[in-house]
N, C-alpha and C. Protein backbone atom coordinates (compact mmCIF):
# COMPACT_ATOMS: atom_id res chain seq x y z
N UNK A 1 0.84 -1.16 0.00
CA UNK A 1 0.00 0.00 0.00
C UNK A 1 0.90 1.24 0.00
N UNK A 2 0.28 2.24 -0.71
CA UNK A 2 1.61 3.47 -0.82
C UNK A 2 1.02 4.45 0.14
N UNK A 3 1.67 4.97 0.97
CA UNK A 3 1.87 6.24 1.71
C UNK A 3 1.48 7.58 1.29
N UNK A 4 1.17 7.95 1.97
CA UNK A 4 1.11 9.75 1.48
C UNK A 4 1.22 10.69 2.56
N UNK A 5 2.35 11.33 2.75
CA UNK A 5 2.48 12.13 3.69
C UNK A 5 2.24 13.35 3.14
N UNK A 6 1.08 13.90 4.38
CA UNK A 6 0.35 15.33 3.95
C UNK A 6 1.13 16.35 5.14
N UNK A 7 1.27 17.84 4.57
CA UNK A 7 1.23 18.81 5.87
C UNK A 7 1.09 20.24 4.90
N UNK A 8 -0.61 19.98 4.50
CA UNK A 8 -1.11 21.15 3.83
C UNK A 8 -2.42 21.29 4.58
N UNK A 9 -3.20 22.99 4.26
CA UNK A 9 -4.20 23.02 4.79
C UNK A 9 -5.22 22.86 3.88
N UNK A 10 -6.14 22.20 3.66
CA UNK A 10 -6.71 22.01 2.39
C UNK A 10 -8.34 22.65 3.45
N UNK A 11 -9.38 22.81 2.23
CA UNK A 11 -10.69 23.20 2.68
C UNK A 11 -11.15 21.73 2.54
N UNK A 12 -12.49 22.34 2.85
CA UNK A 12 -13.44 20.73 2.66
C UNK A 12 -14.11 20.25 0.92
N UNK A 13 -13.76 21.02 -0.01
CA UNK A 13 -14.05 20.83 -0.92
C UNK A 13 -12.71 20.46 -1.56
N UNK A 14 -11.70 21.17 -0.99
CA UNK A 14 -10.28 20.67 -2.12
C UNK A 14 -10.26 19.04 -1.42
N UNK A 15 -9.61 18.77 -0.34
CA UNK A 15 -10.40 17.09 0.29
C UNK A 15 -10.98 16.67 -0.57
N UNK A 16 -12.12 16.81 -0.92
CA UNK A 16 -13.23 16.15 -2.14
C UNK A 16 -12.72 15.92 -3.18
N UNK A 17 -12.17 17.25 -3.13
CA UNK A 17 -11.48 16.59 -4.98
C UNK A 17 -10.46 15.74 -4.84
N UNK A 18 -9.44 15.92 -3.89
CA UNK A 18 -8.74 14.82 -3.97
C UNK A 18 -8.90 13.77 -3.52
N UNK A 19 -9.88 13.71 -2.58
CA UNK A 19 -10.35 12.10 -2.74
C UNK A 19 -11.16 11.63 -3.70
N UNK A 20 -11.34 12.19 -4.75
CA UNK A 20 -12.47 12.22 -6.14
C UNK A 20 -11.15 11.12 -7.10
N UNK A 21 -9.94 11.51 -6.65
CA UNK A 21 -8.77 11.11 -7.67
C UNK A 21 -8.62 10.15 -7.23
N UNK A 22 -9.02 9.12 -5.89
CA UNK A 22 -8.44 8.22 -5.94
C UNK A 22 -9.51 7.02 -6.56
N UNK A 23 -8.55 5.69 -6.56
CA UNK A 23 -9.47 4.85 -7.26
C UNK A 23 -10.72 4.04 -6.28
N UNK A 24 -11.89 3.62 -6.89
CA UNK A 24 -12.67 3.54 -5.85
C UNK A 24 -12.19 2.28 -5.23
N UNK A 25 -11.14 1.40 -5.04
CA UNK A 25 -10.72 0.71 -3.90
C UNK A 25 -10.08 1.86 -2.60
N UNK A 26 -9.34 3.05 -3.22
CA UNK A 26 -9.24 3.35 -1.99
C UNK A 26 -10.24 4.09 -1.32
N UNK A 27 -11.46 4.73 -2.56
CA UNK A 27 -12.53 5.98 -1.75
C UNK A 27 -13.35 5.00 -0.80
N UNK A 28 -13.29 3.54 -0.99
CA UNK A 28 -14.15 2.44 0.24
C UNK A 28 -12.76 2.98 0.89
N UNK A 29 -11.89 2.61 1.25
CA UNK A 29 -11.69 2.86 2.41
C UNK A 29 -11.67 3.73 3.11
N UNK A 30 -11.53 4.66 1.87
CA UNK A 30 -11.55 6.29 3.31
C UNK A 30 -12.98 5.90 3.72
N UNK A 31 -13.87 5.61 2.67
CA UNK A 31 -15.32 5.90 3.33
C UNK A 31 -15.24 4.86 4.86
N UNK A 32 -14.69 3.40 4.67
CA UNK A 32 -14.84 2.60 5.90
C UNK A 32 -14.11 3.43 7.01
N UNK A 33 -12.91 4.23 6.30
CA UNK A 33 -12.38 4.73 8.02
C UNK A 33 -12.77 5.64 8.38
N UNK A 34 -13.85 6.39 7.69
CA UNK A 34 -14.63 7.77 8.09
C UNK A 34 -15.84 7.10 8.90
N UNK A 35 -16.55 6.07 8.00
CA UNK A 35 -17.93 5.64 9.23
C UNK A 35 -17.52 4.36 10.09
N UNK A 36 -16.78 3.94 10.04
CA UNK A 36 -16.84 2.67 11.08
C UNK A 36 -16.43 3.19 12.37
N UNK A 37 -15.77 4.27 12.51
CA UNK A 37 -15.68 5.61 13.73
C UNK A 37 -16.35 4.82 14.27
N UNK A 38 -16.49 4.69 15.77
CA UNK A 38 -17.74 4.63 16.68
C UNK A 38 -18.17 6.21 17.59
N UNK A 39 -19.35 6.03 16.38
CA UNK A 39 -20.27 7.54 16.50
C UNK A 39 -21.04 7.44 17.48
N UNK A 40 -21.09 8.03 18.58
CA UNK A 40 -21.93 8.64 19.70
C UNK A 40 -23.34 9.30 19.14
N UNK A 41 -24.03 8.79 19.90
CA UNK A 41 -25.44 9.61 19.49
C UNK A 41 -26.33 9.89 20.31
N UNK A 42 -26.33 11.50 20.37
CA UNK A 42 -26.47 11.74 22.21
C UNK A 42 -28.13 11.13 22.64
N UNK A 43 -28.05 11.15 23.70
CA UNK A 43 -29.21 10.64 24.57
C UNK A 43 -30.55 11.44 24.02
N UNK A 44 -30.59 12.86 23.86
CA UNK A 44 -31.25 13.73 23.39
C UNK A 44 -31.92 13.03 22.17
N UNK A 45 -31.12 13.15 21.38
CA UNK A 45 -31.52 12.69 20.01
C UNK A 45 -31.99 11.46 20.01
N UNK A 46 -31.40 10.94 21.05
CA UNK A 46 -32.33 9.23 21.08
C UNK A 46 -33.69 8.98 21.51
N UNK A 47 -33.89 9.87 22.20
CA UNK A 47 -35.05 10.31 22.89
C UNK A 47 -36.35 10.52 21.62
N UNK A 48 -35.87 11.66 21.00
CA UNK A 48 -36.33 12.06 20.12
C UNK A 48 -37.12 11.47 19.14
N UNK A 49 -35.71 10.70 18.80
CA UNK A 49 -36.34 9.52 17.48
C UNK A 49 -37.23 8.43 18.39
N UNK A 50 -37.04 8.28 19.52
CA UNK A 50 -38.16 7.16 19.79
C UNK A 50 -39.57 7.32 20.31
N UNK A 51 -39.57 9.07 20.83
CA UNK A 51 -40.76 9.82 20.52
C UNK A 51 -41.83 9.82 19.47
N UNK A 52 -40.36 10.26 18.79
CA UNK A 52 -41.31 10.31 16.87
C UNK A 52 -41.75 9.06 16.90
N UNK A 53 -41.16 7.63 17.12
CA UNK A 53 -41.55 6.22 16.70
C UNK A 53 -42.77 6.00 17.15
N UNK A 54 -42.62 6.47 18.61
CA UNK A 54 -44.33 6.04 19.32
C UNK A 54 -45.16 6.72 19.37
N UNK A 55 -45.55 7.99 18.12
CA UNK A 55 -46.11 9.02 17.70
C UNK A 55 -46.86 8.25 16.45
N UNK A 56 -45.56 7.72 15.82
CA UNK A 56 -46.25 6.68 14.76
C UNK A 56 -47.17 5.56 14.91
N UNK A 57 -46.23 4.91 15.85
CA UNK A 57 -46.99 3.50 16.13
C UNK A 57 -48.48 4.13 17.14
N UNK A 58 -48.73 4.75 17.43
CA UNK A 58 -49.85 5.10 18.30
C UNK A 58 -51.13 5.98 17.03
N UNK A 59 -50.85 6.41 15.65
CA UNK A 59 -51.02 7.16 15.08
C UNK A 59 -50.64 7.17 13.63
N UNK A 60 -50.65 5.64 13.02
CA UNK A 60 -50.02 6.01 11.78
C UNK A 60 -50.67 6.30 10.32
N UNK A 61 -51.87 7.32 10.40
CA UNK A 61 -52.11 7.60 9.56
C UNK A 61 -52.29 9.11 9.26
N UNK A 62 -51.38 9.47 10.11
CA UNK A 62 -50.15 10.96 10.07
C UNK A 62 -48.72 10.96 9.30
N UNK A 63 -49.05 9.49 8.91
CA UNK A 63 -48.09 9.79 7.76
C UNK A 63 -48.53 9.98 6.74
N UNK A 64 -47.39 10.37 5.74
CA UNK A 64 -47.91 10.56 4.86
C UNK A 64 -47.00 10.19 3.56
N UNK A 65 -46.99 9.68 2.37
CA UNK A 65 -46.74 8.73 1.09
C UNK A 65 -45.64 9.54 0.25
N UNK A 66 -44.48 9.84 0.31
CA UNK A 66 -43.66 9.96 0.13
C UNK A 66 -43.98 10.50 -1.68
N UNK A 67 -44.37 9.57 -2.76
CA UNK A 67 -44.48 9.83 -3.62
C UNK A 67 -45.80 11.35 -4.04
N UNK A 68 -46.76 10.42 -2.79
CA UNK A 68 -47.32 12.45 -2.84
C UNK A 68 -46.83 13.51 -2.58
N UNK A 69 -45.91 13.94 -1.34
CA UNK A 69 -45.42 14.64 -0.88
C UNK A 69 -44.94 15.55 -2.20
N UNK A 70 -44.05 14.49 -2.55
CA UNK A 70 -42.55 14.99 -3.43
C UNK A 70 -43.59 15.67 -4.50
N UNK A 71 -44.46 15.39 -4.93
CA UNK A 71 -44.89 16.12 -6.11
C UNK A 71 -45.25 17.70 -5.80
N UNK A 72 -45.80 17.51 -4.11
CA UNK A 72 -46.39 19.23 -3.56
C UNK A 72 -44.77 20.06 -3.61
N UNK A 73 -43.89 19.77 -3.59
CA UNK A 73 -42.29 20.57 -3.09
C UNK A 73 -42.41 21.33 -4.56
């Protein structure tokens, strides 16, 4: 595997492009070493989403059909 030693300041779009150049064996890996992170997900937000869930399940014809929606936007 080849090396690349960096010590530039790049933005978040120059990043993009140069990870745009590599081949997609290596853009899986950046992508695996960007999400396999173990991401925290605060309590708050957990809360939240399981609010919304039992909003649904108590109520689910407050949803609403995705393919209708998209046509009102």
């Amino acid at each position: 595997m080849e090396s690349i030693k960096l010590n530039i300041n790049l933005n978040v779009n120059q990043l993009v492009e140069a990870v745009k150049q590599l081949s997609p064996k290596e853009r899986l890996k950046v992508n695996d070493a960007i999400w396999n992170e173990d991401m925290l997900i605060p309590v708050e937000h957990q809360r939240i989403v399981l609010e919304r869930m039992a909003k649904v399940k108590s109520n689910p014809e407050r949803l609403l059909e995705w393919d209708k929606v998209s046509k009102t936007l």
